[in-house]
PDB file of N, CA and C in Angstrom:
ATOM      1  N   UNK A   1      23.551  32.455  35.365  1.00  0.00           N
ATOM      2  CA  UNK A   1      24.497  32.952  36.337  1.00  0.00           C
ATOM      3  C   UNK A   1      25.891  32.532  35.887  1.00  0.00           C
ATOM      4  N   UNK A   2      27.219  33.757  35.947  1.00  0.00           N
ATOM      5  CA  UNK A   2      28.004  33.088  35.649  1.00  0.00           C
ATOM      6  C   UNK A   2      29.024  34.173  36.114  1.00  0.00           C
ATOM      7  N   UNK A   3      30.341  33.110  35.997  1.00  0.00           N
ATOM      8  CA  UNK A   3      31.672  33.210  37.392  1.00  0.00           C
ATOM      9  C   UNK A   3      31.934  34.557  36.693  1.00  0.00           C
ATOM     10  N   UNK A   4      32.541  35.048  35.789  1.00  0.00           N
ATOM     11  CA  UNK A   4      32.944  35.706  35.448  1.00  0.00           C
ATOM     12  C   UNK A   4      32.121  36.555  33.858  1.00  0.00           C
ATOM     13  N   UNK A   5      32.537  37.044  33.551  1.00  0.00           N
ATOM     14  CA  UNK A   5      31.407  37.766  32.252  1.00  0.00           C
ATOM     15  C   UNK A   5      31.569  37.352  30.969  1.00  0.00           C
ATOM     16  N   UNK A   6      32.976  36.555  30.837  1.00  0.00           N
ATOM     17  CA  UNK A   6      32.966  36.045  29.622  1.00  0.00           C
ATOM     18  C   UNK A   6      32.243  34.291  29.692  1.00  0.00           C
ATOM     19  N   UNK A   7      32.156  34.142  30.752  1.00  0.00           N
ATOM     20  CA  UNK A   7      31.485  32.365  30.886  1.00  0.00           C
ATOM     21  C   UNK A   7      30.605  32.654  30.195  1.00  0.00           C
ATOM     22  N   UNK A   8      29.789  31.176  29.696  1.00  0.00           N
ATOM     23  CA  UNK A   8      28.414  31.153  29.296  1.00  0.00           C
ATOM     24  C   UNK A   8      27.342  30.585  30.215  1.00  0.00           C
ATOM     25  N   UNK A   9      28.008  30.277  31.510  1.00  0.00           N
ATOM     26  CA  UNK A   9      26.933  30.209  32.622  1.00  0.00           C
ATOM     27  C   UNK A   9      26.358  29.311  32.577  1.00  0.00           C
ATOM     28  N   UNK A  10      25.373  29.285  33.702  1.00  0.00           N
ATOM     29  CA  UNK A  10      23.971  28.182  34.006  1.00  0.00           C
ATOM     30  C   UNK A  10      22.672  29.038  34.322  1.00  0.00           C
ATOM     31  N   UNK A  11      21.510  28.364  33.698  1.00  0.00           N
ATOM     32  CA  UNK A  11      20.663  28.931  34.090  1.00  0.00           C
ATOM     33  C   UNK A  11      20.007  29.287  35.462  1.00  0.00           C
ATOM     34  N   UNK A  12      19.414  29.785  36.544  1.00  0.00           N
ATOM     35  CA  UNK A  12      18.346  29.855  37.517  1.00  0.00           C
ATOM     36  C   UNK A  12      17.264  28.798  36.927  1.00  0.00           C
ATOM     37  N   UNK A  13      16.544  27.998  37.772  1.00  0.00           N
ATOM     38  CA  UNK A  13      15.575  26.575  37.393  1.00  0.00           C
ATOM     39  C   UNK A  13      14.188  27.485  38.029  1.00  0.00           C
ATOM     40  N   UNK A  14      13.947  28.322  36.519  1.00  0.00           N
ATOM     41  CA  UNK A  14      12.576  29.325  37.566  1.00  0.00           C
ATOM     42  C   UNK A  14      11.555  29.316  36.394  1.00  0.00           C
ATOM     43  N   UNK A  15      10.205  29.877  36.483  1.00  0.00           N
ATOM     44  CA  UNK A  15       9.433  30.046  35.457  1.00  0.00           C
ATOM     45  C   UNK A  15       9.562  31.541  35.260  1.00  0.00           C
ATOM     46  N   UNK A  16       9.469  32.616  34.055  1.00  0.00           N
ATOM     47  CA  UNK A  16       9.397  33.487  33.668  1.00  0.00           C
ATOM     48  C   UNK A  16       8.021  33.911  33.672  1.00  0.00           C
ATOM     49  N   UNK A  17       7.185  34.745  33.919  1.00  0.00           N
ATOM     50  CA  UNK A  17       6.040  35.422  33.754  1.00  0.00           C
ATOM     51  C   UNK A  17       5.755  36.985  32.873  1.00  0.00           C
ATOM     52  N   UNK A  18       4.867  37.187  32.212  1.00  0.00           N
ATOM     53  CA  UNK A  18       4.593  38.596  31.417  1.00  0.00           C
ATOM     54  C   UNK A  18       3.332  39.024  32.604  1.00  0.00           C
ATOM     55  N   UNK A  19       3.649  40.128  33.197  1.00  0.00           N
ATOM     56  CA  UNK A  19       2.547  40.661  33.856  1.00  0.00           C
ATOM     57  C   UNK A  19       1.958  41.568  33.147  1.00  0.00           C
ATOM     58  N   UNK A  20       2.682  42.580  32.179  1.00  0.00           N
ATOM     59  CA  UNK A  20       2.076  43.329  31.849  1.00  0.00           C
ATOM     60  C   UNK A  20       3.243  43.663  29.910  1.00  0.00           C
ATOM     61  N   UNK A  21       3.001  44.553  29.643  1.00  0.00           N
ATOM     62  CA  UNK A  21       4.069  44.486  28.318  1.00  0.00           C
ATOM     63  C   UNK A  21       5.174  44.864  28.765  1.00  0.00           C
ATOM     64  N   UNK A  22       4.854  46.007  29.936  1.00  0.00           N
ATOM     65  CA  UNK A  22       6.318  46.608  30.678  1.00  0.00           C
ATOM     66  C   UNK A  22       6.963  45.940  32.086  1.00  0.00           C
ATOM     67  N   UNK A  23       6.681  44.875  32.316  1.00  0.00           N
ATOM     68  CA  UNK A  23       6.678  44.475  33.773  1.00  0.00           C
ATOM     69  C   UNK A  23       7.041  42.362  33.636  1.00  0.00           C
ATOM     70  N   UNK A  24       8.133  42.551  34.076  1.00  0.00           N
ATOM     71  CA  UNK A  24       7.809  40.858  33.598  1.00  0.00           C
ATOM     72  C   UNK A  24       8.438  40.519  35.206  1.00  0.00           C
ATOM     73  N   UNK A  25       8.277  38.730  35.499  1.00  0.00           N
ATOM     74  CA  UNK A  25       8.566  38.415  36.649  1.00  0.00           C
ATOM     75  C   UNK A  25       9.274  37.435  36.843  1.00  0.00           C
ATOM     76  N   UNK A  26      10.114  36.849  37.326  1.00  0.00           N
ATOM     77  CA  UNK A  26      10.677  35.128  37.035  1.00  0.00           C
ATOM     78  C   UNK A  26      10.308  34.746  38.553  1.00  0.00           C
ATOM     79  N   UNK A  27       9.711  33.655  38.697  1.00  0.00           N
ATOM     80  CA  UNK A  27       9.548  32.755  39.775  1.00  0.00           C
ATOM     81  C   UNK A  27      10.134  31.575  39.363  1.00  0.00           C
ATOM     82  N   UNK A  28      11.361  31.260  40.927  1.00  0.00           N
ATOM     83  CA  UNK A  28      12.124  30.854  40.894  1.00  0.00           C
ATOM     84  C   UNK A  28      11.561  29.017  41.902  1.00  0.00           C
ATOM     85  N   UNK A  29      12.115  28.458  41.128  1.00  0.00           N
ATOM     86  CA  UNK A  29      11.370  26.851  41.849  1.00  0.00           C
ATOM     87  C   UNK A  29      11.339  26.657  43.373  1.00  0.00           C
ATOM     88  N   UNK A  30      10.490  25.901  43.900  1.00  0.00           N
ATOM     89  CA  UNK A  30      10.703  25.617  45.347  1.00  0.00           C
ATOM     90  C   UNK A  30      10.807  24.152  45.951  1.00  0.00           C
ATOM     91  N   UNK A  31      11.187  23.282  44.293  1.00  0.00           N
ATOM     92  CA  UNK A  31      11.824  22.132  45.052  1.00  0.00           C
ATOM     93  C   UNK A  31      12.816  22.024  45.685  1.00  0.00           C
ATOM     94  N   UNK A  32      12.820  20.944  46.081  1.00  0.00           N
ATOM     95  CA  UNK A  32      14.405  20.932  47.182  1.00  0.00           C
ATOM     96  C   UNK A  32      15.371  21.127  46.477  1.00  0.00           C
ATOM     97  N   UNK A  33      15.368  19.942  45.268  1.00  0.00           N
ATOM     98  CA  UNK A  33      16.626  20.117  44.359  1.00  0.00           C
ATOM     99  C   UNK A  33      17.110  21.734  43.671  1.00  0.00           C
ATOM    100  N   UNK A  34      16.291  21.896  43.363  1.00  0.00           N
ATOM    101  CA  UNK A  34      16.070  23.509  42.000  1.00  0.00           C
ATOM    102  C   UNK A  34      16.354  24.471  43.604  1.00  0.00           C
ATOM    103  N   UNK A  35      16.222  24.112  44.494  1.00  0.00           N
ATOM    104  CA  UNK A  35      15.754  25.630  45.643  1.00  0.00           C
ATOM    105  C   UNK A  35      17.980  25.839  45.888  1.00  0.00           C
ATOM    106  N   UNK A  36      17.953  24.459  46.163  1.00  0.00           N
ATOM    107  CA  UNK A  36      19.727  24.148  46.340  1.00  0.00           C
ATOM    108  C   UNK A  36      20.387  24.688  45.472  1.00  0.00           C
ATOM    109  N   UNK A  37      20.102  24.093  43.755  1.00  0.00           N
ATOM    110  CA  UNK A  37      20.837  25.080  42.518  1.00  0.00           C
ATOM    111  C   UNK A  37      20.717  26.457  42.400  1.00  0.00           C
ATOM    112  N   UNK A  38      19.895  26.849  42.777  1.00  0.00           N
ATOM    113  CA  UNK A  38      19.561  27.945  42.561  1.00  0.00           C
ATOM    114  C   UNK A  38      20.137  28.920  43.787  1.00  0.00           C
ATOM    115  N   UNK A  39      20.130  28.543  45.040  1.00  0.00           N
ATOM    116  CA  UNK A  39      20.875  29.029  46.186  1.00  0.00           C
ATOM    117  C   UNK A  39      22.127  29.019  46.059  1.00  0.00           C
ATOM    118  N   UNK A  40      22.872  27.526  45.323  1.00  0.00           N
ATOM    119  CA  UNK A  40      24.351  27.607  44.842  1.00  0.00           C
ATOM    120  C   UNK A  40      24.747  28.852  43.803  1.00  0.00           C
ATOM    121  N   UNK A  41      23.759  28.940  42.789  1.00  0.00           N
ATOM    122  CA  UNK A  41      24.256  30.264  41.669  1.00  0.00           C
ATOM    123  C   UNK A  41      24.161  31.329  42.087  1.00  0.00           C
ATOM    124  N   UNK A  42      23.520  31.647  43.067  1.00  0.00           N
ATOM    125  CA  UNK A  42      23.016  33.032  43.710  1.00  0.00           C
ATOM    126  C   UNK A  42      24.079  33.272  44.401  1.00  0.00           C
ATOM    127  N   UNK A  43      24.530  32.719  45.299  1.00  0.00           N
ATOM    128  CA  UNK A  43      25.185  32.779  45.974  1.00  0.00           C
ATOM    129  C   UNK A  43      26.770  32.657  45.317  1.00  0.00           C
ATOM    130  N   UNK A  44      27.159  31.999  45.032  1.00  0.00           N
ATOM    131  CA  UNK A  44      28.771  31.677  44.043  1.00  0.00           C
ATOM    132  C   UNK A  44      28.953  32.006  42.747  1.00  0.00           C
ATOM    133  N   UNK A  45      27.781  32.517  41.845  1.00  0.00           N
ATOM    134  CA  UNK A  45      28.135  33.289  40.946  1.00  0.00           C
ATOM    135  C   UNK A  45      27.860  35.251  40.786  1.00  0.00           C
ATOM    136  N   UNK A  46      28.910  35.830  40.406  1.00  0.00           N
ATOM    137  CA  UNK A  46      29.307  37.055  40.093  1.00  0.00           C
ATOM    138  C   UNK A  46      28.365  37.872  39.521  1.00  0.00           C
ATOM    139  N   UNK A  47      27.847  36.797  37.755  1.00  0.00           N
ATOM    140  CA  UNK A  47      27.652  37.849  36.651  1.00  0.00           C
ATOM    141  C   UNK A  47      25.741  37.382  36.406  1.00  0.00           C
ATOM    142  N   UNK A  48      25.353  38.019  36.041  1.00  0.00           N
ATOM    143  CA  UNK A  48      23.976  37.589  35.437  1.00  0.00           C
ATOM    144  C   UNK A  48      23.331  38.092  34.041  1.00  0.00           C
ATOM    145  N   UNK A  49      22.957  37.079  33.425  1.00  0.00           N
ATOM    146  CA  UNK A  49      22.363  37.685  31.821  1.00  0.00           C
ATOM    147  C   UNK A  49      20.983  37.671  31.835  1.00  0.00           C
ATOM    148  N   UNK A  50      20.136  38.598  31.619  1.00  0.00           N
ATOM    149  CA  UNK A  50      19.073  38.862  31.415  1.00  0.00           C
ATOM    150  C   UNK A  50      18.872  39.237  30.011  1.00  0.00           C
ATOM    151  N   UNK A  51      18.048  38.116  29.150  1.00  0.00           N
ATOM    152  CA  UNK A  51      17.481  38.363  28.014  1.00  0.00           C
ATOM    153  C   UNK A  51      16.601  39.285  27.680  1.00  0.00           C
ATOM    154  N   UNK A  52      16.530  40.098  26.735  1.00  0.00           N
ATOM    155  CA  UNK A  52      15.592  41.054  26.421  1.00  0.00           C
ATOM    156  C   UNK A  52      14.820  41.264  25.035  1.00  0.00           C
ATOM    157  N   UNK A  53      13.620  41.387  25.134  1.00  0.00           N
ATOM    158  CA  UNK A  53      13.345  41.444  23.782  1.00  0.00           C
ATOM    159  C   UNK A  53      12.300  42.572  23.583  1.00  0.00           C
ATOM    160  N   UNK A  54      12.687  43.613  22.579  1.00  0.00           N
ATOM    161  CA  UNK A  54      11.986  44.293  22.555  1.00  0.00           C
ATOM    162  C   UNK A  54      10.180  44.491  21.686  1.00  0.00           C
ATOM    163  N   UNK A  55       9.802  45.715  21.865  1.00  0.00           N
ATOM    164  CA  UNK A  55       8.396  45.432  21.007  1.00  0.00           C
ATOM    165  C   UNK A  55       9.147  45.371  19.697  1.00  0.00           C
ATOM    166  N   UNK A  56       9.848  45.487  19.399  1.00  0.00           N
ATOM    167  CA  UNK A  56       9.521  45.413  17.617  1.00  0.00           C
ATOM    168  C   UNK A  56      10.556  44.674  17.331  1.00  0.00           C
ATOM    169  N   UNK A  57      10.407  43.400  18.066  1.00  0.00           N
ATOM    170  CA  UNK A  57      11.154  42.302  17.938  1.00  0.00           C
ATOM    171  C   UNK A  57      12.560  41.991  17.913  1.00  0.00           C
ATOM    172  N   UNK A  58      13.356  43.126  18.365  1.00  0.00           N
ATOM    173  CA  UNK A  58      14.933  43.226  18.287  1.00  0.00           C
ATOM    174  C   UNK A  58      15.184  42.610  19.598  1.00  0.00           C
ATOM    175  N   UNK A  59      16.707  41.662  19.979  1.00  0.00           N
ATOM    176  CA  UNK A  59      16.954  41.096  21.045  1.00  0.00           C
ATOM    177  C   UNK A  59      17.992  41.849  21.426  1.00  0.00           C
ATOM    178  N   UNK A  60      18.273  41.886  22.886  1.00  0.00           N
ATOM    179  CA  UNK A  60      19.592  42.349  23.000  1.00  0.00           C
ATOM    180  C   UNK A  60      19.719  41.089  24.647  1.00  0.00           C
ATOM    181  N   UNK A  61      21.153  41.183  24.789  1.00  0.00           N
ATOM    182  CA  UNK A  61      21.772  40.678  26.565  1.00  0.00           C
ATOM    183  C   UNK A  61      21.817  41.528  27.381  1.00  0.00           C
ATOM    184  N   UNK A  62      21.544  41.781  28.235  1.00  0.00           N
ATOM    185  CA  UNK A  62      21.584  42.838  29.410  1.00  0.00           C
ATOM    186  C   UNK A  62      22.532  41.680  30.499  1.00  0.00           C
ATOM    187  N   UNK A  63      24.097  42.162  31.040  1.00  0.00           N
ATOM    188  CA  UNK A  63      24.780  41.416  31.262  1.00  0.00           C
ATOM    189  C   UNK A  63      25.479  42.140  32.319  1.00  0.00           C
ATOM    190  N   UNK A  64      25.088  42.000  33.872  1.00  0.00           N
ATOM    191  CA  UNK A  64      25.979  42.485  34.856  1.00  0.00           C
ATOM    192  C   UNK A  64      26.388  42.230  35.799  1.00  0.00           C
ATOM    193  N   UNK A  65      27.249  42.593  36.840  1.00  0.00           N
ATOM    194  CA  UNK A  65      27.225  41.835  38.320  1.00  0.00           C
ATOM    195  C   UNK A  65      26.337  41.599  38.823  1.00  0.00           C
ATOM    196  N   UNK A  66      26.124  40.528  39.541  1.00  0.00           N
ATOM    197  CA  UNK A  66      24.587  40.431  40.233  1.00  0.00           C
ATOM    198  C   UNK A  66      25.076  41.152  41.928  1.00  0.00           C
ATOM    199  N   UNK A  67      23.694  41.542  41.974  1.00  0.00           N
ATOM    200  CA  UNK A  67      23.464  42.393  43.443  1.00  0.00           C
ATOM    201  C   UNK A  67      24.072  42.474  44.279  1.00  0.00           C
ATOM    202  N   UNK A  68      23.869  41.361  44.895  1.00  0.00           N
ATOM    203  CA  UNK A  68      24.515  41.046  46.018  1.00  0.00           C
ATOM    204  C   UNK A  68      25.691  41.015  45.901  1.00  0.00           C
ATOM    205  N   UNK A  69      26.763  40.744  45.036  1.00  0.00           N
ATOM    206  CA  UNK A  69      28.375  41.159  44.810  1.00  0.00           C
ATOM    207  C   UNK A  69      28.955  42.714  44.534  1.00  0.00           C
ATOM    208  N   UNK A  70      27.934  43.149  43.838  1.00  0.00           N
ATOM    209  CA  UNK A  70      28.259  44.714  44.022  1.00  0.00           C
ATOM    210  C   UNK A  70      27.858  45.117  45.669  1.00  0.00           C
ATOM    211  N   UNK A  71      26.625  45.091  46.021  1.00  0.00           N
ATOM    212  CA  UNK A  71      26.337  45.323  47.117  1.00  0.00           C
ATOM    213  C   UNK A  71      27.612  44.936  48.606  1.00  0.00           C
ATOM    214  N   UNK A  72      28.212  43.537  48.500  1.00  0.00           N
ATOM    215  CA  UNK A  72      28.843  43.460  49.496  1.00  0.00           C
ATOM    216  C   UNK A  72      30.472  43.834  49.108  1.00  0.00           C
ATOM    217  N   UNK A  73      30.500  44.200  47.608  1.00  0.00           N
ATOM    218  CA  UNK A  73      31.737  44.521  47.777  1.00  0.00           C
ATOM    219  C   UNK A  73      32.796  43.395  47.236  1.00  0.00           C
ATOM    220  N   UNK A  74      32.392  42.379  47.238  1.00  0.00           N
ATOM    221  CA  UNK A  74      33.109  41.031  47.579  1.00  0.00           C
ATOM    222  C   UNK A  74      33.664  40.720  46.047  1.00  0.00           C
ATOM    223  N   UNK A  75      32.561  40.633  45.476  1.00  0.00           N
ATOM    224  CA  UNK A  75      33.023  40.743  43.841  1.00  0.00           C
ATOM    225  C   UNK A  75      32.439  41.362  42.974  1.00  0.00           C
ATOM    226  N   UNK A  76      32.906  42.111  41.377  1.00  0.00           N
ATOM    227  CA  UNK A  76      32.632  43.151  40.622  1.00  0.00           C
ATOM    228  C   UNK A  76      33.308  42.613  39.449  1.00  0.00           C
TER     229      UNK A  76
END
């Protein structure tokens, strides 16, 4: 998660899952501590990077506003 698009951010404190080759999932922690960080980035940061990797092993960043800031408008 991060303030703006050029930051290099902080991570979400979650586990990643492969459900299927096309379908993946991140579950996000439910300790107290990790539930707080993670409510702080969600909430106060803008941008989000989602890693990607394809089948034939090429990586790319998938890098955009997160939801809820487009959604309310508030930040973009």
């Amino acid at each position: 998660m991060k303030a703006t698009e050029q930051d290099r951010g902080d991570p979400l404190i979650a586990v990643p899952a492969k459900i299927t080759d096309d379908f993946h999932m991140v579950a996000l922690n439910d300790f107290p501590d990790a539930r707080k960080t993670n409510l702080d980035l969600l909430k106060n940061r803008s941008w989000i990077d989602i890693p990607v990797t394809y089948r034939n092993g090429r990586r790319a960043l998938s890098h955009r506003p997160h939801a809820h800031h487009r959604r309310n408008g508030d930040r973009a």
